[in-house]
PDB file of N, CA and C in Angstrom:
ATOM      1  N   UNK A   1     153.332 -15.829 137.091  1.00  0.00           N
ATOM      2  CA  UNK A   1     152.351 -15.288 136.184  1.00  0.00           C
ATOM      3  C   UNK A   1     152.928 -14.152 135.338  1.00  0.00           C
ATOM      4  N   UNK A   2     153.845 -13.810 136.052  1.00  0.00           N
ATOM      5  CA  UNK A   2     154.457 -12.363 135.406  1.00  0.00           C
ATOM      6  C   UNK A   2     155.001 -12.618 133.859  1.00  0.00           C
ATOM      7  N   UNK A   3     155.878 -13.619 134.444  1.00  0.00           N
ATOM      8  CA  UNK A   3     156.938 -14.709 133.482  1.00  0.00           C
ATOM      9  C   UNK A   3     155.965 -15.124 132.266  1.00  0.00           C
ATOM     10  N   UNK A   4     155.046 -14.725 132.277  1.00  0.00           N
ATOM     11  CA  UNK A   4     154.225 -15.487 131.316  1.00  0.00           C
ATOM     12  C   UNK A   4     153.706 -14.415 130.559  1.00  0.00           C
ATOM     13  N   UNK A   5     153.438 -13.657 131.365  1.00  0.00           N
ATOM     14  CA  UNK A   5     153.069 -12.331 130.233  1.00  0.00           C
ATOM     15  C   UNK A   5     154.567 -11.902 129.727  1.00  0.00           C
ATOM     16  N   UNK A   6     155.106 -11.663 130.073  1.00  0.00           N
ATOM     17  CA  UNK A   6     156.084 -10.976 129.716  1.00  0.00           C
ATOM     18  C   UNK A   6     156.409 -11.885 128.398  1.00  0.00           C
ATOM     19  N   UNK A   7     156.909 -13.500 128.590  1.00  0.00           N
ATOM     20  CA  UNK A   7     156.971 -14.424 127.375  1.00  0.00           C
ATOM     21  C   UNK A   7     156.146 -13.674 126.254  1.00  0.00           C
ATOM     22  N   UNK A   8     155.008 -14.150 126.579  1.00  0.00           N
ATOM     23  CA  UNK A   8     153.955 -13.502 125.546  1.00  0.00           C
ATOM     24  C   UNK A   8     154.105 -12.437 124.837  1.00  0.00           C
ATOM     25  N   UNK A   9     154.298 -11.020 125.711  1.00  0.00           N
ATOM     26  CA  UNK A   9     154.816  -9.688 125.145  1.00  0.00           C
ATOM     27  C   UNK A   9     155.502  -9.874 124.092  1.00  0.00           C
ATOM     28  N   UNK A  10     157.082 -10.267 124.764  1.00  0.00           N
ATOM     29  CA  UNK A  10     158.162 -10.931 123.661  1.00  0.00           C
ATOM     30  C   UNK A  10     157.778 -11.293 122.319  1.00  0.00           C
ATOM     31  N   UNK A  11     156.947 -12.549 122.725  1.00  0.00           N
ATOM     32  CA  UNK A  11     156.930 -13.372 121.470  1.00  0.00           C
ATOM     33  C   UNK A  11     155.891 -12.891 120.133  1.00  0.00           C
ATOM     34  N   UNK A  12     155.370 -11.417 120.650  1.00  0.00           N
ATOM     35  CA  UNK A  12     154.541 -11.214 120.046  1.00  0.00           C
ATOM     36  C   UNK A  12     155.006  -9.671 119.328  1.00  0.00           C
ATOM     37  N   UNK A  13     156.231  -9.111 119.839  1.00  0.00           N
ATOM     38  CA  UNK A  13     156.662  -8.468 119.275  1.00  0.00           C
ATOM     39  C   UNK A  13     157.855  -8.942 118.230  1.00  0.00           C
ATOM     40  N   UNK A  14     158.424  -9.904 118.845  1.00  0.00           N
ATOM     41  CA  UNK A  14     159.375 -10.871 117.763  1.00  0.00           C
ATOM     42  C   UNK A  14     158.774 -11.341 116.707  1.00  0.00           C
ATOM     43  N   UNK A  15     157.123 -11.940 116.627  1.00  0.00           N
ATOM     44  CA  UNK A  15     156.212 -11.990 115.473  1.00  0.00           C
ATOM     45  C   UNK A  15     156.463 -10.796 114.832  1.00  0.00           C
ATOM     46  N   UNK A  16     156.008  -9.602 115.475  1.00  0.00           N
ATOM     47  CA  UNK A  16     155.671  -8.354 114.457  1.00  0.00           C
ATOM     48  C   UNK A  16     156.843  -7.654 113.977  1.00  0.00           C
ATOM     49  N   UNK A  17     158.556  -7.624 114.488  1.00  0.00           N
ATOM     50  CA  UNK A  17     159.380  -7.427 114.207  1.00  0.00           C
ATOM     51  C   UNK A  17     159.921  -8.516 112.444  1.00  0.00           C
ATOM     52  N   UNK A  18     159.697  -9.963 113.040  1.00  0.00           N
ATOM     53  CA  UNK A  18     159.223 -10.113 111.656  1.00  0.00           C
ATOM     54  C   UNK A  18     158.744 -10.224 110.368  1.00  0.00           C
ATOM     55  N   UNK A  19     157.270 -10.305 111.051  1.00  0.00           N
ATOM     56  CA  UNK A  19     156.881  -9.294 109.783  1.00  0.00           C
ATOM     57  C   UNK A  19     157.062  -8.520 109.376  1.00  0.00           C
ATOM     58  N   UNK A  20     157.384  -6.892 109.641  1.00  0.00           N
ATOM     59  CA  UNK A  20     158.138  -6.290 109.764  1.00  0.00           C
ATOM     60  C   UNK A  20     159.373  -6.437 108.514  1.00  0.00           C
ATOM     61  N   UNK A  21     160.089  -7.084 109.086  1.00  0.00           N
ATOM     62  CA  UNK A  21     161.801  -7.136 107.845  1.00  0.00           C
ATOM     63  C   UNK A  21     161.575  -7.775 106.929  1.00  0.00           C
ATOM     64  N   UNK A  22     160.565  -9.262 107.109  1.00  0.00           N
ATOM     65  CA  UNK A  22     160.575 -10.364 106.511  1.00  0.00           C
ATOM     66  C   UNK A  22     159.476 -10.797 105.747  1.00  0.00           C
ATOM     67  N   UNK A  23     158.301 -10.408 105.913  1.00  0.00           N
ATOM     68  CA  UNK A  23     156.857 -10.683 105.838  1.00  0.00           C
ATOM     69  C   UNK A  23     156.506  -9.823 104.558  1.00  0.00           C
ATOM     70  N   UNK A  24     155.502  -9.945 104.116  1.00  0.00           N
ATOM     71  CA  UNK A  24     154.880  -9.807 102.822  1.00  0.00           C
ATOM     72  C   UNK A  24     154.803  -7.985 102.830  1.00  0.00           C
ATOM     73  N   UNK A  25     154.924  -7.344 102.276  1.00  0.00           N
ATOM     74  CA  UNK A  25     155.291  -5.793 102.386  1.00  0.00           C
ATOM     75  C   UNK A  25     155.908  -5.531 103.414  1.00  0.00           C
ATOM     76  N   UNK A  26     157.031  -5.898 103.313  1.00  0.00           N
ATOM     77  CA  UNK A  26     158.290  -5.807 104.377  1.00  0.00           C
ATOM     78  C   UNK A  26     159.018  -4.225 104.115  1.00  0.00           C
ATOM     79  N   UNK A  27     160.022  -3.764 104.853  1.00  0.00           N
ATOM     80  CA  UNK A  27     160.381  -2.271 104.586  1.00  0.00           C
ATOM     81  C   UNK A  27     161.308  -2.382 103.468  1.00  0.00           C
ATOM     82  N   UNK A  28     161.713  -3.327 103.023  1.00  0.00           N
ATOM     83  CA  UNK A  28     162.574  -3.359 102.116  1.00  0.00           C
ATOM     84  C   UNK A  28     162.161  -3.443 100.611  1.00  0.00           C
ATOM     85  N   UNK A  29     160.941  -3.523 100.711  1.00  0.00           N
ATOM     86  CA  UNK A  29     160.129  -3.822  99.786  1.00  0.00           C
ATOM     87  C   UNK A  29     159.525  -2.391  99.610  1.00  0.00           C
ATOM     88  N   UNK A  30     159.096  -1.339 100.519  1.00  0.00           N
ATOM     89  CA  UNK A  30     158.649  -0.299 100.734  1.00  0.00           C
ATOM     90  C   UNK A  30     159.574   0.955  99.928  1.00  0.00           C
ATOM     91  N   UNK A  31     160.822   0.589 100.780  1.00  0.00           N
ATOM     92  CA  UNK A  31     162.156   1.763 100.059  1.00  0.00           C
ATOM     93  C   UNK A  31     162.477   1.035  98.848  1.00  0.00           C
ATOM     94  N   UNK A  32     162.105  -0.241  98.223  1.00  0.00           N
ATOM     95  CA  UNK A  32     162.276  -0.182  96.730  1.00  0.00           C
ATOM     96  C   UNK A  32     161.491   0.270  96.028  1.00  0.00           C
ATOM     97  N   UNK A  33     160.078   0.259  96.546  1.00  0.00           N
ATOM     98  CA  UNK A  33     158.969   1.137  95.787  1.00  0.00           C
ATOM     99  C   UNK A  33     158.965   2.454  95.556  1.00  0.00           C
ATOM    100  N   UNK A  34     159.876   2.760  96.787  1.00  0.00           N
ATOM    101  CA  UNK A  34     160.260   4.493  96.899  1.00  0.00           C
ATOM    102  C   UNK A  34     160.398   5.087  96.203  1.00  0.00           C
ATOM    103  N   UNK A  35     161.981   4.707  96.172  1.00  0.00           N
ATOM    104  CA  UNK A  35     163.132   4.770  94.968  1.00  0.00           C
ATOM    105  C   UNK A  35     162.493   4.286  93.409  1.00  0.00           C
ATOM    106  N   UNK A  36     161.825   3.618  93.014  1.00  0.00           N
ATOM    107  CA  UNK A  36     161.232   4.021  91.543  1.00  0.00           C
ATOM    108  C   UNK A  36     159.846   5.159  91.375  1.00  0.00           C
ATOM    109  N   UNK A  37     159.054   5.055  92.841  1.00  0.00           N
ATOM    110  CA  UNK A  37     158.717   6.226  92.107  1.00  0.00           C
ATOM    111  C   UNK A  37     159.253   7.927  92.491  1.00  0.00           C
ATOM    112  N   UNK A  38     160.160   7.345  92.972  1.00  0.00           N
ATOM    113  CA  UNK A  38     161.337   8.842  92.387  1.00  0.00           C
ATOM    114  C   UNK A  38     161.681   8.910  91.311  1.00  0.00           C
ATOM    115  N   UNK A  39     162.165   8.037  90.855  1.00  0.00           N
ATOM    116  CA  UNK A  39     162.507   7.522  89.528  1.00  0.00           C
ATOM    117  C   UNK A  39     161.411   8.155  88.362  1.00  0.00           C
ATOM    118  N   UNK A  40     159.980   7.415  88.827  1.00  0.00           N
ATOM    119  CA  UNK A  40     159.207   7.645  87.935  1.00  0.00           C
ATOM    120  C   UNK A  40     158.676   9.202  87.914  1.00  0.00           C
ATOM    121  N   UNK A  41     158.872   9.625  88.730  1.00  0.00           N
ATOM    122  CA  UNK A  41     158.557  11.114  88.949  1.00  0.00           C
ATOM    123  C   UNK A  41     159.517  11.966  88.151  1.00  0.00           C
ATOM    124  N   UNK A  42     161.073  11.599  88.229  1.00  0.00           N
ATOM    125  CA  UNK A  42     161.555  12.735  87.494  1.00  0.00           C
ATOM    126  C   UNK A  42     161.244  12.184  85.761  1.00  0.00           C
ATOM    127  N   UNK A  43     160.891  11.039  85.722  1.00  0.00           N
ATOM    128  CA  UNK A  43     160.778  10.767  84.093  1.00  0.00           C
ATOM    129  C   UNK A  43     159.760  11.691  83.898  1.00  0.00           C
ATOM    130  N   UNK A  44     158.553  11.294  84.615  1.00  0.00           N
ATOM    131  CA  UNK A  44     157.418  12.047  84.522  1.00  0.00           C
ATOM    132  C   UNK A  44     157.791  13.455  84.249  1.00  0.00           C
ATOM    133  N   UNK A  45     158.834  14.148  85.002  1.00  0.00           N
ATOM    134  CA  UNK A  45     158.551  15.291  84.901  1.00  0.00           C
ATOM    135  C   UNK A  45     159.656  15.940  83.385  1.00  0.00           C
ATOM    136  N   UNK A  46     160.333  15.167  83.630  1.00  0.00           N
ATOM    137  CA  UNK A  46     161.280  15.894  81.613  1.00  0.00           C
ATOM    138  C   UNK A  46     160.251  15.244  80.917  1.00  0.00           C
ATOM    139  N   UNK A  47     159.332  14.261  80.939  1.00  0.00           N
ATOM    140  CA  UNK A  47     158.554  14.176  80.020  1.00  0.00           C
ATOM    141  C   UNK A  47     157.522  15.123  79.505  1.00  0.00           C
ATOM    142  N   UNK A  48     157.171  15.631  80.924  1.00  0.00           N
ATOM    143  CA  UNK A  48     156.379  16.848  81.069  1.00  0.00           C
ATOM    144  C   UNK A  48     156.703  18.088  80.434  1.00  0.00           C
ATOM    145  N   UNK A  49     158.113  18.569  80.652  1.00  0.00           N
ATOM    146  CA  UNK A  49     158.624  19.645  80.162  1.00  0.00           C
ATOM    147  C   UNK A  49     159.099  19.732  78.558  1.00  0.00           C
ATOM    148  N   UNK A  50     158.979  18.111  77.947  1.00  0.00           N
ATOM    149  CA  UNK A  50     159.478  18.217  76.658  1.00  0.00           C
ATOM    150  C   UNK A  50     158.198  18.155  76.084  1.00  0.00           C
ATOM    151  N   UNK A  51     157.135  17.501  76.663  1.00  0.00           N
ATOM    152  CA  UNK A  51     155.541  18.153  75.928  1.00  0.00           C
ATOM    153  C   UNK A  51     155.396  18.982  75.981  1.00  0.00           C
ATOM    154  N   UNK A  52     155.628  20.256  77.017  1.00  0.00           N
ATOM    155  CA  UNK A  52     155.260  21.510  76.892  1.00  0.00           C
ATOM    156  C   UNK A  52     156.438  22.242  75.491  1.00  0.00           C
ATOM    157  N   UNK A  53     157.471  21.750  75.647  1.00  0.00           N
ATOM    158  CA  UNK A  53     158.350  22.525  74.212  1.00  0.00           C
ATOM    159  C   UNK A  53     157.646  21.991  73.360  1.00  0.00           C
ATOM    160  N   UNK A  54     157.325  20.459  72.685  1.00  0.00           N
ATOM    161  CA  UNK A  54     156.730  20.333  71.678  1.00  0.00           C
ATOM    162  C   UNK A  54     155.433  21.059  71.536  1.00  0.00           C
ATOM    163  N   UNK A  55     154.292  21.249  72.403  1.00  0.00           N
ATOM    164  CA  UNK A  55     153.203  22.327  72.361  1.00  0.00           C
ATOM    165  C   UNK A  55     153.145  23.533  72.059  1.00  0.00           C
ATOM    166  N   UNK A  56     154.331  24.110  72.605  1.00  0.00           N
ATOM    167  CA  UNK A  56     154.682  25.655  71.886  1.00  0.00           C
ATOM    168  C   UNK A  56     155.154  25.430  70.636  1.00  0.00           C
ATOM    169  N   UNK A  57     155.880  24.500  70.486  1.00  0.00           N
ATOM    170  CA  UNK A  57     156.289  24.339  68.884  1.00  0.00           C
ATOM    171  C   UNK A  57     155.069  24.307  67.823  1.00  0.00           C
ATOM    172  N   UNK A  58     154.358  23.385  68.211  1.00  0.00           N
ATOM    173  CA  UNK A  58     152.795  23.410  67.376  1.00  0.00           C
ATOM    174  C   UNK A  58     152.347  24.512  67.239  1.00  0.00           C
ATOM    175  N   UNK A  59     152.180  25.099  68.247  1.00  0.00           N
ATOM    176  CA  UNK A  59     151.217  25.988  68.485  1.00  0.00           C
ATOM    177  C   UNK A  59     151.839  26.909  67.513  1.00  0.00           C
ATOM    178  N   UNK A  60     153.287  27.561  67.617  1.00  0.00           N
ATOM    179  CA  UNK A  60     153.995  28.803  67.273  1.00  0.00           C
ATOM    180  C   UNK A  60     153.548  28.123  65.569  1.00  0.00           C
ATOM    181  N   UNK A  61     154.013  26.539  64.813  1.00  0.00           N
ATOM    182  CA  UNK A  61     153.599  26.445  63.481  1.00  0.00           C
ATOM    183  C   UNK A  61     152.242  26.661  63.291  1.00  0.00           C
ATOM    184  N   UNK A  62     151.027  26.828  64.127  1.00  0.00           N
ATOM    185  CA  UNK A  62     149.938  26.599  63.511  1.00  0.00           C
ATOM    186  C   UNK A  62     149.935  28.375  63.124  1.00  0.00           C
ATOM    187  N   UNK A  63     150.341  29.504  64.389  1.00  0.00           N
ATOM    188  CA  UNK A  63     150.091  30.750  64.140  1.00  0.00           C
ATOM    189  C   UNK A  63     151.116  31.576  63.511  1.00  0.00           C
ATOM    190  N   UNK A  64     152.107  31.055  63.807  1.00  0.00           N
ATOM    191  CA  UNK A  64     153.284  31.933  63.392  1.00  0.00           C
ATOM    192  C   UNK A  64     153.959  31.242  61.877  1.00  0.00           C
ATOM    193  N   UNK A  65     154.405  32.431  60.945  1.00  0.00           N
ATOM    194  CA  UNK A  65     155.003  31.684  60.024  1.00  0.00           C
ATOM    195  C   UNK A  65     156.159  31.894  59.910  1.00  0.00           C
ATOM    196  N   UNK A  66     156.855  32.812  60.967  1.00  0.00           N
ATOM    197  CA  UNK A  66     158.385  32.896  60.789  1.00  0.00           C
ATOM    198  C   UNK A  66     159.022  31.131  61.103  1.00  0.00           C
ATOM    199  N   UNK A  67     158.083  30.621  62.372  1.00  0.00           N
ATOM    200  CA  UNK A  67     158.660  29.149  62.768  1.00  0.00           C
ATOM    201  C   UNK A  67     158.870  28.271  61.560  1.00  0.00           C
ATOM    202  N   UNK A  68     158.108  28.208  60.415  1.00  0.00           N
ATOM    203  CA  UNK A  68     156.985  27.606  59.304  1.00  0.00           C
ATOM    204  C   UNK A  68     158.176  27.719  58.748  1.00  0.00           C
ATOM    205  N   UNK A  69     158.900  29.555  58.631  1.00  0.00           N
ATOM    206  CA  UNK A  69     159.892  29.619  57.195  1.00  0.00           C
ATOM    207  C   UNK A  69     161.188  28.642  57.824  1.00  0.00           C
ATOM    208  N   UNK A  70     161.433  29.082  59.430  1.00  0.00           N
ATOM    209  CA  UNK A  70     162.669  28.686  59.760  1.00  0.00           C
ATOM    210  C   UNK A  70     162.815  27.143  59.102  1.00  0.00           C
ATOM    211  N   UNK A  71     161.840  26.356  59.572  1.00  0.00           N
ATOM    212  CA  UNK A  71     162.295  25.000  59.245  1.00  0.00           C
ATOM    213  C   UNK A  71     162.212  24.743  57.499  1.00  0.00           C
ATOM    214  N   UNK A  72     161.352  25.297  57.008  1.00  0.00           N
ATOM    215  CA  UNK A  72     161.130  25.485  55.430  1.00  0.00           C
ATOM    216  C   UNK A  72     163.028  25.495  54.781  1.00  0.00           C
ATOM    217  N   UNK A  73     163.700  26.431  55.645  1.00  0.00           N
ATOM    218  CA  UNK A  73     165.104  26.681  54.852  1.00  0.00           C
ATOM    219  C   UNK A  73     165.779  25.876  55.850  1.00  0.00           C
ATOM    220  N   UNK A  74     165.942  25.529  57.165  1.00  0.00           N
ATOM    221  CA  UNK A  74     166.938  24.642  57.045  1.00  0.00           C
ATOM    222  C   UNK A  74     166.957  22.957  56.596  1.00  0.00           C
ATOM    223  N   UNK A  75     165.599  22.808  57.036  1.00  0.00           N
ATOM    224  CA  UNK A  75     165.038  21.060  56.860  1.00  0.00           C
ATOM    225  C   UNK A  75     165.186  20.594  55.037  1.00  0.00           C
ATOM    226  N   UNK A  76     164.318  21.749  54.438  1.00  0.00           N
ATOM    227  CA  UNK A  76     164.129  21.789  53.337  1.00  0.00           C
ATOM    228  C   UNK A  76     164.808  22.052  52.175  1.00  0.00           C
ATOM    229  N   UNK A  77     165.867  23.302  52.789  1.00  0.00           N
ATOM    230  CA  UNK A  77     166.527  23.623  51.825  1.00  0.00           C
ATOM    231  C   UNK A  77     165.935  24.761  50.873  1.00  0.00           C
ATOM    232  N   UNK A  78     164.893  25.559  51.110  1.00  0.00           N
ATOM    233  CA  UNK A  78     164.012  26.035  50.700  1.00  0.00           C
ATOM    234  C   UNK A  78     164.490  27.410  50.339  1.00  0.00           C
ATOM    235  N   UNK A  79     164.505  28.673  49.800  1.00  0.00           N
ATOM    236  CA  UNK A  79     164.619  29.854  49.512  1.00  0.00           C
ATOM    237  C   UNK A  79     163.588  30.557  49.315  1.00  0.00           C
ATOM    238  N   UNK A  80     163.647  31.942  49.382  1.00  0.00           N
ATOM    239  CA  UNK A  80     162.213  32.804  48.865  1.00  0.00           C
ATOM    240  C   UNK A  80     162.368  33.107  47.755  1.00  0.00           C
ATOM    241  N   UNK A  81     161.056  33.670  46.812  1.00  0.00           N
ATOM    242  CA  UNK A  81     161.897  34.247  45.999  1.00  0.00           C
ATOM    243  C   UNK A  81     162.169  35.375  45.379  1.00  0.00           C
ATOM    244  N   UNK A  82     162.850  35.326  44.999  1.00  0.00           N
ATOM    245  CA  UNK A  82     163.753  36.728  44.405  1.00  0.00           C
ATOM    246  C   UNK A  82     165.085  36.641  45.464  1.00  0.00           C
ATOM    247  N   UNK A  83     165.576  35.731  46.443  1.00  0.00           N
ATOM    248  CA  UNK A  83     166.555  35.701  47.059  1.00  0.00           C
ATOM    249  C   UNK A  83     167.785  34.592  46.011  1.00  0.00           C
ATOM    250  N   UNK A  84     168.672  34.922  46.045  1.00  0.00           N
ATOM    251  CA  UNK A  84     170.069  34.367  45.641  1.00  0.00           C
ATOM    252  C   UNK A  84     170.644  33.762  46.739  1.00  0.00           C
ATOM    253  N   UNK A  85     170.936  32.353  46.266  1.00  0.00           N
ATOM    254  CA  UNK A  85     171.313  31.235  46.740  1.00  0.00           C
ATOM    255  C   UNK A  85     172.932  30.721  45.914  1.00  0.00           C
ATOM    256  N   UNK A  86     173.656  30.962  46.943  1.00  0.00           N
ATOM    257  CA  UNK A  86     175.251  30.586  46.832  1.00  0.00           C
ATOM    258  C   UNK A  86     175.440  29.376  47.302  1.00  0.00           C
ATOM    259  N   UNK A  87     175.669  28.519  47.047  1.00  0.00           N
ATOM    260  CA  UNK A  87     176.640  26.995  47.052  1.00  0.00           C
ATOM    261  C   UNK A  87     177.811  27.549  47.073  1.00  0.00           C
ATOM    262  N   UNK A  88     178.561  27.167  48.281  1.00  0.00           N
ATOM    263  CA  UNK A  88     180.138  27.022  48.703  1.00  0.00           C
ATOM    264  C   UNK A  88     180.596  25.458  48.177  1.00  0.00           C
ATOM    265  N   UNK A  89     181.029  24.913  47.272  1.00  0.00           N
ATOM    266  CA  UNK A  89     181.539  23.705  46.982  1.00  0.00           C
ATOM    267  C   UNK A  89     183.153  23.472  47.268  1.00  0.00           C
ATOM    268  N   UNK A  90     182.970  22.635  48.344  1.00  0.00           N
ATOM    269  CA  UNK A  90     184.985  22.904  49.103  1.00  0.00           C
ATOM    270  C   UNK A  90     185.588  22.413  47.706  1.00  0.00           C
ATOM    271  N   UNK A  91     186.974  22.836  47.127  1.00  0.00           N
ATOM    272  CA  UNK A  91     187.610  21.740  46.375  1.00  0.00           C
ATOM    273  C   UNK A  91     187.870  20.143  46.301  1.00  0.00           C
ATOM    274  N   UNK A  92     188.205  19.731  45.378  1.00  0.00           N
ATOM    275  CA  UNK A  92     188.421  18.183  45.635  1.00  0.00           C
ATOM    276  C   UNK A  92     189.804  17.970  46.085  1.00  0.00           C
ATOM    277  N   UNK A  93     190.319  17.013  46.962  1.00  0.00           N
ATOM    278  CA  UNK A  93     191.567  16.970  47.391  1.00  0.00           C
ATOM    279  C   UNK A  93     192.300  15.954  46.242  1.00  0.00           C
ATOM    280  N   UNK A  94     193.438  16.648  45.711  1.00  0.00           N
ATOM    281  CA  UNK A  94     194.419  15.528  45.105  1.00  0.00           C
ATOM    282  C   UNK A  94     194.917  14.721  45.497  1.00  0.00           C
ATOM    283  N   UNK A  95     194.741  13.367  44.667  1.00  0.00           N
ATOM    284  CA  UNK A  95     195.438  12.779  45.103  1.00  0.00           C
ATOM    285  C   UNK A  95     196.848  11.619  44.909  1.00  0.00           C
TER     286      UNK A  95
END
C-alpha cells in the first residue's frame, strides 16, 4: 500500500515539475517577461527624464525671454538692434 502512495506522490510531483519548466507560463517564460520589463522600465524612465527637460524648456519659453532670445540668435540667426554683426568669411583656397 505504501508502494502506491508513494508512486502517486512521485507521479504527481513529476506532473507539477513539468508544468513547471514546460507547461503554459513556464519559468522561462516568466524571466523573459522579467527582463523586458526591465527593459521597459529604464525606457520608461529616460523617457521620463527627457519630458521633464522638454517641460522646463516650455515652460522657461513661455516665461522667460532670455531662452526666447537664445534660440532667436542661434537657430535664427537673429540680432538686436543697434548691435553689429561681423561675418568671418574664410578665404577661398587656390587652386
Amino acid at each position: 500500500m505504501y508502494r502506491w502512495l508513494i508512486a502517486i506522490i512521485v507521479i504527481m510531483l513529476l506532473g507539477l515539475q513539468y508544468r513547471l519548466w514546460f507547461g503554459e507560463n513556464n519559468l522561462r517564460d516568466i524571466w523573459a517577461l522579467q527582463a523586458k520589463i526591465e527593459l521597459q522600465q529604464s525606457v520608461n524612465q529616460e523617457l521620463s527624464q527627457r519630458n521633464s527637460e522638454l517641460e522646463a524648456e516650455v515652460q522657461d519659453l513661455k516665461k522667460g525671454r532670455s531662452a526666447l532670445e537664445e534660440r532667436a540668435r542661434s537657430e535664427l540667426g537673429m540680432i538686436k538692434e543697434g548691435e553689429t554683426f561681423f561675418q568671418l568669411v574664410e578665404p577661398a583656397k587656390e587652386k
